[in-house]
PDB file of N, CA and C in Angstrom:
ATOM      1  N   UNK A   1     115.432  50.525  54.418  1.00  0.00           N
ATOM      2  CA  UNK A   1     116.818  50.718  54.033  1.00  0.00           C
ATOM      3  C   UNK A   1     117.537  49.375  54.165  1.00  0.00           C
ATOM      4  N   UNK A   2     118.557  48.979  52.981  1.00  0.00           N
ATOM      5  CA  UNK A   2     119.130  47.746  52.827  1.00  0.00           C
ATOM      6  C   UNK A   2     120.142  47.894  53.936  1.00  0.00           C
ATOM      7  N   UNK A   3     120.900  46.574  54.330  1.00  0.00           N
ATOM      8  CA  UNK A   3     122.076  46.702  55.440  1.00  0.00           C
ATOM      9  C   UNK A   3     122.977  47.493  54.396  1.00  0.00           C
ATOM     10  N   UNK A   4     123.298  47.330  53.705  1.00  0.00           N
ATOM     11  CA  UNK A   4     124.523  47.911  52.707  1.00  0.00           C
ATOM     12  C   UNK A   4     124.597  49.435  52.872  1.00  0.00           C
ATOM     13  N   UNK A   5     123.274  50.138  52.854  1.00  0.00           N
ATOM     14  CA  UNK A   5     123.355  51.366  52.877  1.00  0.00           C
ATOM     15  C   UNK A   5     123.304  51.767  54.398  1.00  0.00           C
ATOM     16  N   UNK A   6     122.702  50.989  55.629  1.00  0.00           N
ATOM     17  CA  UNK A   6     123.401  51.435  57.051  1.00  0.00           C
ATOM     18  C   UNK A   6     124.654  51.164  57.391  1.00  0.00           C
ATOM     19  N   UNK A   7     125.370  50.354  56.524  1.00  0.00           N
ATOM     20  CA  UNK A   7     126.660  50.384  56.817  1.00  0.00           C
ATOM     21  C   UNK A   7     127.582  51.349  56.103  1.00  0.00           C
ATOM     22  N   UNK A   8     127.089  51.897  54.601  1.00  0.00           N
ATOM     23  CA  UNK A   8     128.026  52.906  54.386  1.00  0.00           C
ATOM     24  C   UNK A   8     127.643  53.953  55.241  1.00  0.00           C
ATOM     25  N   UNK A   9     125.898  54.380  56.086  1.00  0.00           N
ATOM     26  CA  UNK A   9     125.661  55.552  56.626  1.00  0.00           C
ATOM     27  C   UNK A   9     126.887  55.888  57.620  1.00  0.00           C
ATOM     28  N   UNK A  10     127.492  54.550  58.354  1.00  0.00           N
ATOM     29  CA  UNK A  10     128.058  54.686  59.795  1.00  0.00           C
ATOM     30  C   UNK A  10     129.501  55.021  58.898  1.00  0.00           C
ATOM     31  N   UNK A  11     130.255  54.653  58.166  1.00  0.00           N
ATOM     32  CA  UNK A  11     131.170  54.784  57.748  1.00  0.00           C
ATOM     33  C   UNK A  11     131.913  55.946  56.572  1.00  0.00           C
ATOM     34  N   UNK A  12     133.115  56.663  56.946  1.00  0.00           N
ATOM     35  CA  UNK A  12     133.103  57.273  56.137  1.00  0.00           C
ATOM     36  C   UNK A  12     133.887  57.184  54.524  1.00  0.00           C
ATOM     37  N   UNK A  13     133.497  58.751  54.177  1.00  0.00           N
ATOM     38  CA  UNK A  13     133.596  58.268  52.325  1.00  0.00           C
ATOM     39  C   UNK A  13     134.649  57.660  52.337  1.00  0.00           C
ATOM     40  N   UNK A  14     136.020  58.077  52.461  1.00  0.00           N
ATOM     41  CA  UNK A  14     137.238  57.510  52.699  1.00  0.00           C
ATOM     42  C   UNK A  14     137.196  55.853  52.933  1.00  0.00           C
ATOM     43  N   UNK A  15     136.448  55.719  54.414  1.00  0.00           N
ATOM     44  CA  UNK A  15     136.438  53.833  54.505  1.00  0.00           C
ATOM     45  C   UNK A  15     135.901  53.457  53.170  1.00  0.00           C
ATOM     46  N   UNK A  16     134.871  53.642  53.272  1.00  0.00           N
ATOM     47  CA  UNK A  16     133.618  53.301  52.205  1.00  0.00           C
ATOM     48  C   UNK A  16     134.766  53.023  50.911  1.00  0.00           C
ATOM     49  N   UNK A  17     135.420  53.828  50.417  1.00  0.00           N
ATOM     50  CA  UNK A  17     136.139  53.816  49.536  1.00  0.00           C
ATOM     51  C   UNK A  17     137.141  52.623  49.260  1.00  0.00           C
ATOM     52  N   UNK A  18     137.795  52.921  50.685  1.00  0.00           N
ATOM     53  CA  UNK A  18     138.844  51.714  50.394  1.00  0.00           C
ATOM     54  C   UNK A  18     138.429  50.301  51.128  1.00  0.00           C
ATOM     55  N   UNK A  19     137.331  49.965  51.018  1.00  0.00           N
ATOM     56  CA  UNK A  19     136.757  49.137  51.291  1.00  0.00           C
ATOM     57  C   UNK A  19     136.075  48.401  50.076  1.00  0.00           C
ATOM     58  N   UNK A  20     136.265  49.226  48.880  1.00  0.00           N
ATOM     59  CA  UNK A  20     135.583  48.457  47.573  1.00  0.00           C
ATOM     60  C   UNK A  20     136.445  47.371  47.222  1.00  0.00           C
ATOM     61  N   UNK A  21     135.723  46.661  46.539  1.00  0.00           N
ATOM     62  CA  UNK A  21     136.433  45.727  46.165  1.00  0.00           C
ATOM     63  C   UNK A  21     136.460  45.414  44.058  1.00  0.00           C
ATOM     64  N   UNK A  22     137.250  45.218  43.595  1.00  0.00           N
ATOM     65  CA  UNK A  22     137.354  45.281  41.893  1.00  0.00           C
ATOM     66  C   UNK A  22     135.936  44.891  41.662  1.00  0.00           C
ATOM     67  N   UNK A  23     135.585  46.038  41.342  1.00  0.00           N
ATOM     68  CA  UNK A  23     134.044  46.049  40.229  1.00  0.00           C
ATOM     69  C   UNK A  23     133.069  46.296  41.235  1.00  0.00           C
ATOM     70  N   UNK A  24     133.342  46.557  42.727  1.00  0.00           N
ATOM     71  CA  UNK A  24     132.417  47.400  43.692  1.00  0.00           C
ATOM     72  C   UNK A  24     131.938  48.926  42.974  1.00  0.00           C
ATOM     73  N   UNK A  25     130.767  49.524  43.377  1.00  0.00           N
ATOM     74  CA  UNK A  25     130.856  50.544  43.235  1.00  0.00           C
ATOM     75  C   UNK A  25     129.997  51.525  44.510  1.00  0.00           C
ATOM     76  N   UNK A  26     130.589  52.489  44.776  1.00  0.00           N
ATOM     77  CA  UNK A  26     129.865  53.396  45.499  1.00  0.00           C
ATOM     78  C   UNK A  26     129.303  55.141  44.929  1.00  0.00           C
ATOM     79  N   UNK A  27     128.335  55.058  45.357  1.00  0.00           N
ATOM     80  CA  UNK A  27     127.386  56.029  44.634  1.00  0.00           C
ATOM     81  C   UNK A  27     127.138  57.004  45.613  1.00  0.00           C
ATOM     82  N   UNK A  28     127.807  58.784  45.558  1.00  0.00           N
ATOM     83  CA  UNK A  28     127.140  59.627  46.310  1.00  0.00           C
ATOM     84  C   UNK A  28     126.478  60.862  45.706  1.00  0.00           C
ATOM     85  N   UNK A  29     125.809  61.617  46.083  1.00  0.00           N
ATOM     86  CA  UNK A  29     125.482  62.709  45.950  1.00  0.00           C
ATOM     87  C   UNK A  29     126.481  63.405  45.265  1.00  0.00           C
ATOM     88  N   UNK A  30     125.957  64.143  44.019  1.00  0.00           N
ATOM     89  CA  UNK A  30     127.090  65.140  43.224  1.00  0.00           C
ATOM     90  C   UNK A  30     127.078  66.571  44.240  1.00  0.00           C
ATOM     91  N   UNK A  31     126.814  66.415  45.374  1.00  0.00           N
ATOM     92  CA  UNK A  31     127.650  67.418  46.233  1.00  0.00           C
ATOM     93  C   UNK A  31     129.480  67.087  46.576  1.00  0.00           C
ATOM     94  N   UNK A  32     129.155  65.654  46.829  1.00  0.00           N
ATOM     95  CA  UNK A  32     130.578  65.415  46.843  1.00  0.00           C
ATOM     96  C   UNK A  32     131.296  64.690  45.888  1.00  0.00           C
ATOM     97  N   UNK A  33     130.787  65.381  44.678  1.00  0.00           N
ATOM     98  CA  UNK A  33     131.884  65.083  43.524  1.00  0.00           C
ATOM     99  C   UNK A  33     133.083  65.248  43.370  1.00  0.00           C
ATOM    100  N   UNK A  34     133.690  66.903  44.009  1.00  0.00           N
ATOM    101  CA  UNK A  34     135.090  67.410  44.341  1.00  0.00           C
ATOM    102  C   UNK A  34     135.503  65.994  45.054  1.00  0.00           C
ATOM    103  N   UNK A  35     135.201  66.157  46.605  1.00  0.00           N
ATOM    104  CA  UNK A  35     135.768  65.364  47.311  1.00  0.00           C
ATOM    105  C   UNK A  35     136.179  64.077  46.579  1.00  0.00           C
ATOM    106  N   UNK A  36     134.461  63.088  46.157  1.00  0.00           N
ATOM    107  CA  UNK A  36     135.161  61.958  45.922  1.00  0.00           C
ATOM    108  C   UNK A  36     135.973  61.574  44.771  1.00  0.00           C
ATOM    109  N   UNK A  37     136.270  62.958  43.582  1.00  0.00           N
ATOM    110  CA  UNK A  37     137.630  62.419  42.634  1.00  0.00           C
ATOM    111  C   UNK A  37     139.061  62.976  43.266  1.00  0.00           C
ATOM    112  N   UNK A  38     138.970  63.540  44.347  1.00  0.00           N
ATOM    113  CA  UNK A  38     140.003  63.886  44.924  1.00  0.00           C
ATOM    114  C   UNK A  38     140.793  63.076  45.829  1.00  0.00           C
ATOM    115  N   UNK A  39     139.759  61.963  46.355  1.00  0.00           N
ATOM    116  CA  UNK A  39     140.825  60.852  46.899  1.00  0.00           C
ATOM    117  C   UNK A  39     140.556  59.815  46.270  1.00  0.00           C
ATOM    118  N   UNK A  40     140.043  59.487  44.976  1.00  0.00           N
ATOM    119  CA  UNK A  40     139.927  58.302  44.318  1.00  0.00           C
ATOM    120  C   UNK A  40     141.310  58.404  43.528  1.00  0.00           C
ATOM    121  N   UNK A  41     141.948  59.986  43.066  1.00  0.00           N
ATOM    122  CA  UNK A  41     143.101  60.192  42.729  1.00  0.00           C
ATOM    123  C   UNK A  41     144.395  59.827  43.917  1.00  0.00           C
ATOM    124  N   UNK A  42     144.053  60.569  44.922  1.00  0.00           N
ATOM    125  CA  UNK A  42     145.158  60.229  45.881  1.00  0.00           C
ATOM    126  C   UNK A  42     145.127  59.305  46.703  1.00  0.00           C
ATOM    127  N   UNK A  43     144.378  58.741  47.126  1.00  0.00           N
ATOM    128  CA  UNK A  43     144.850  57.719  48.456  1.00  0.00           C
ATOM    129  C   UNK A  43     144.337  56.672  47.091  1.00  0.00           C
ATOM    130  N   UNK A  44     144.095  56.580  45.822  1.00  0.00           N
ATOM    131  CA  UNK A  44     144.137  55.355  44.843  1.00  0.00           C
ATOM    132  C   UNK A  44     145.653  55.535  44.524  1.00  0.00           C
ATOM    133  N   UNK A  45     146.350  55.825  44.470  1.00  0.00           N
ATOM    134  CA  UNK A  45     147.564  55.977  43.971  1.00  0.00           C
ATOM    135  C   UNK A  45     148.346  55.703  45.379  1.00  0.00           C
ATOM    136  N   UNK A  46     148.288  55.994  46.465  1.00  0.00           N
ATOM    137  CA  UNK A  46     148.853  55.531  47.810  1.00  0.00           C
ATOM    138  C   UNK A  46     148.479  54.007  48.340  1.00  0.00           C
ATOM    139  N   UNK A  47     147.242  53.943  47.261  1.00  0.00           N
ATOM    140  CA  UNK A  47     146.566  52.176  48.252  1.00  0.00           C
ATOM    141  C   UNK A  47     146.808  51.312  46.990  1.00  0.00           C
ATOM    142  N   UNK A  48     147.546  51.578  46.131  1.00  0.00           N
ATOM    143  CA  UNK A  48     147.414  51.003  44.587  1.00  0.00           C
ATOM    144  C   UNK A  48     146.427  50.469  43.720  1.00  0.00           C
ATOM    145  N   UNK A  49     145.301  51.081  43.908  1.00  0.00           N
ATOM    146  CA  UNK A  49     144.160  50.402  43.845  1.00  0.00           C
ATOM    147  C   UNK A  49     143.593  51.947  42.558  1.00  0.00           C
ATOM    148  N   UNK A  50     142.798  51.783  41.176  1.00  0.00           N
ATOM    149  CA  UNK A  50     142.663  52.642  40.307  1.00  0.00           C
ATOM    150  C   UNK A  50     141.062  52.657  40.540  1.00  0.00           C
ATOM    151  N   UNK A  51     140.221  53.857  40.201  1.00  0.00           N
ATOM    152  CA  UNK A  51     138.695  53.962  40.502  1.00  0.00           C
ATOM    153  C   UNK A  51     138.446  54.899  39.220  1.00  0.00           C
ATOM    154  N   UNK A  52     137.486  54.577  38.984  1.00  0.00           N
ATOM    155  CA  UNK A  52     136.806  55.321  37.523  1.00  0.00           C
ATOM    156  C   UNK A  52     135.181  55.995  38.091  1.00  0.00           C
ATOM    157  N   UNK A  53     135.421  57.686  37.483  1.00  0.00           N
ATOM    158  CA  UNK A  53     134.217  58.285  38.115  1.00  0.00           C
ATOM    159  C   UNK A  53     133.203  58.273  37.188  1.00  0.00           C
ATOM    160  N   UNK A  54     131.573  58.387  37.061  1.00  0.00           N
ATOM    161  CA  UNK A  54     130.936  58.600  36.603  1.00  0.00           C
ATOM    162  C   UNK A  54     129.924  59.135  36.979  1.00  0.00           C
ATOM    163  N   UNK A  55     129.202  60.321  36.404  1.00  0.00           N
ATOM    164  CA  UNK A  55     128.047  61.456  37.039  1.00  0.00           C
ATOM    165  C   UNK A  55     126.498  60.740  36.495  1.00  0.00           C
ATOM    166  N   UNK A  56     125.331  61.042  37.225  1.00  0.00           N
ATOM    167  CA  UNK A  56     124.594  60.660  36.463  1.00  0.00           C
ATOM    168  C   UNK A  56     123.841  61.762  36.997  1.00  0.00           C
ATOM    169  N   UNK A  57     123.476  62.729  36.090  1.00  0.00           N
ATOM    170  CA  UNK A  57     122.727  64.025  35.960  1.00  0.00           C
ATOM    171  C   UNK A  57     121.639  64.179  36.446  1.00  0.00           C
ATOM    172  N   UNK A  58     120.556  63.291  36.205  1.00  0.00           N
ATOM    173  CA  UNK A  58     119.361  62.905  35.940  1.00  0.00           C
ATOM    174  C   UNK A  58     118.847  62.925  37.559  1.00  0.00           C
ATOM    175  N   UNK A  59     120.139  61.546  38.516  1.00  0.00           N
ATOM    176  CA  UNK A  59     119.361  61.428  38.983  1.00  0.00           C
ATOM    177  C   UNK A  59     120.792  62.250  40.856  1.00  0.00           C
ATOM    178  N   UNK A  60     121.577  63.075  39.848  1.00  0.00           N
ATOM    179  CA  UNK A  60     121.983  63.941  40.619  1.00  0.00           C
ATOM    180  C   UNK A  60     123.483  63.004  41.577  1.00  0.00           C
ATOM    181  N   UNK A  61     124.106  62.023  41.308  1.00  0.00           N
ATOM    182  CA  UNK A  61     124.504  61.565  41.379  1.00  0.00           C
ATOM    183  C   UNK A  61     126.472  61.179  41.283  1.00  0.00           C
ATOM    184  N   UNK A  62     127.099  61.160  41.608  1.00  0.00           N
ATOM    185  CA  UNK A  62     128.326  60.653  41.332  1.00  0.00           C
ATOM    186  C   UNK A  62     128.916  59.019  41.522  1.00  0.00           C
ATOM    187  N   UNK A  63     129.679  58.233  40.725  1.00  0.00           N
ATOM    188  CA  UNK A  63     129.824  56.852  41.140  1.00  0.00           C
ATOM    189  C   UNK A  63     131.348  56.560  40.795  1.00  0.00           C
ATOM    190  N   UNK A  64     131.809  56.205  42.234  1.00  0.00           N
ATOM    191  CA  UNK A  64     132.889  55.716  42.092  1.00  0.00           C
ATOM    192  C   UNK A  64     133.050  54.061  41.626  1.00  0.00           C
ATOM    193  N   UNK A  65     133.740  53.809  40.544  1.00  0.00           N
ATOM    194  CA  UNK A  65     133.773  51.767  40.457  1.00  0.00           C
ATOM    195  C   UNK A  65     135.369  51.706  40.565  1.00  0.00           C
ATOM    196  N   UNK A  66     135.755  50.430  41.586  1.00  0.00           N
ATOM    197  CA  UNK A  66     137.323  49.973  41.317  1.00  0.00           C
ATOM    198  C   UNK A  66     137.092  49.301  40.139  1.00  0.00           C
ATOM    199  N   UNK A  67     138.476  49.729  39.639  1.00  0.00           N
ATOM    200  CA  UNK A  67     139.336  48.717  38.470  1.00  0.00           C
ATOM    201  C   UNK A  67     139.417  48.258  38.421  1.00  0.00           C
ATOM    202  N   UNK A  68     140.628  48.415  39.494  1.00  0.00           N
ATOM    203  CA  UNK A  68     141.917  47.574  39.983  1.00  0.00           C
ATOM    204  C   UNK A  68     142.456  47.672  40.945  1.00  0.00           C
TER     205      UNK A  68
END
């Protein structure tokens, strides 16, 4: 396992989140698809910062990327 991925293990989605940086992206499990367009909408609009979601079916997946 890369450091990148023991450091999102210890941290949560929320940090993980606002911890991206423009053109970061974080990738979870489409279990938490609800969750993660639910604060990419709200605490992106509270941290001014915009995130674009994308699913990838295949390999079961959800991906958050900053904007902006």
């Amino acid at each position: 396992m890369n450091e990148t991925s023991e450091n999102q293990r210890k941290k949560s989605l929320l940090g993980q989140l606002s911890d991206l940086a423009v053109g970061e992206e974080l990738t979870v499990p489409v279990s938490r698809s609800s969750y993660l367009k639910s604060i990419c909408v709200s605490f992106g609009l509270q941290w001014d910062k915009k995130f674009s979601t994308s699913t990838n079916r295949a390999q079961r997946t959800i991906t958050a990327k900053r904007i902006s």
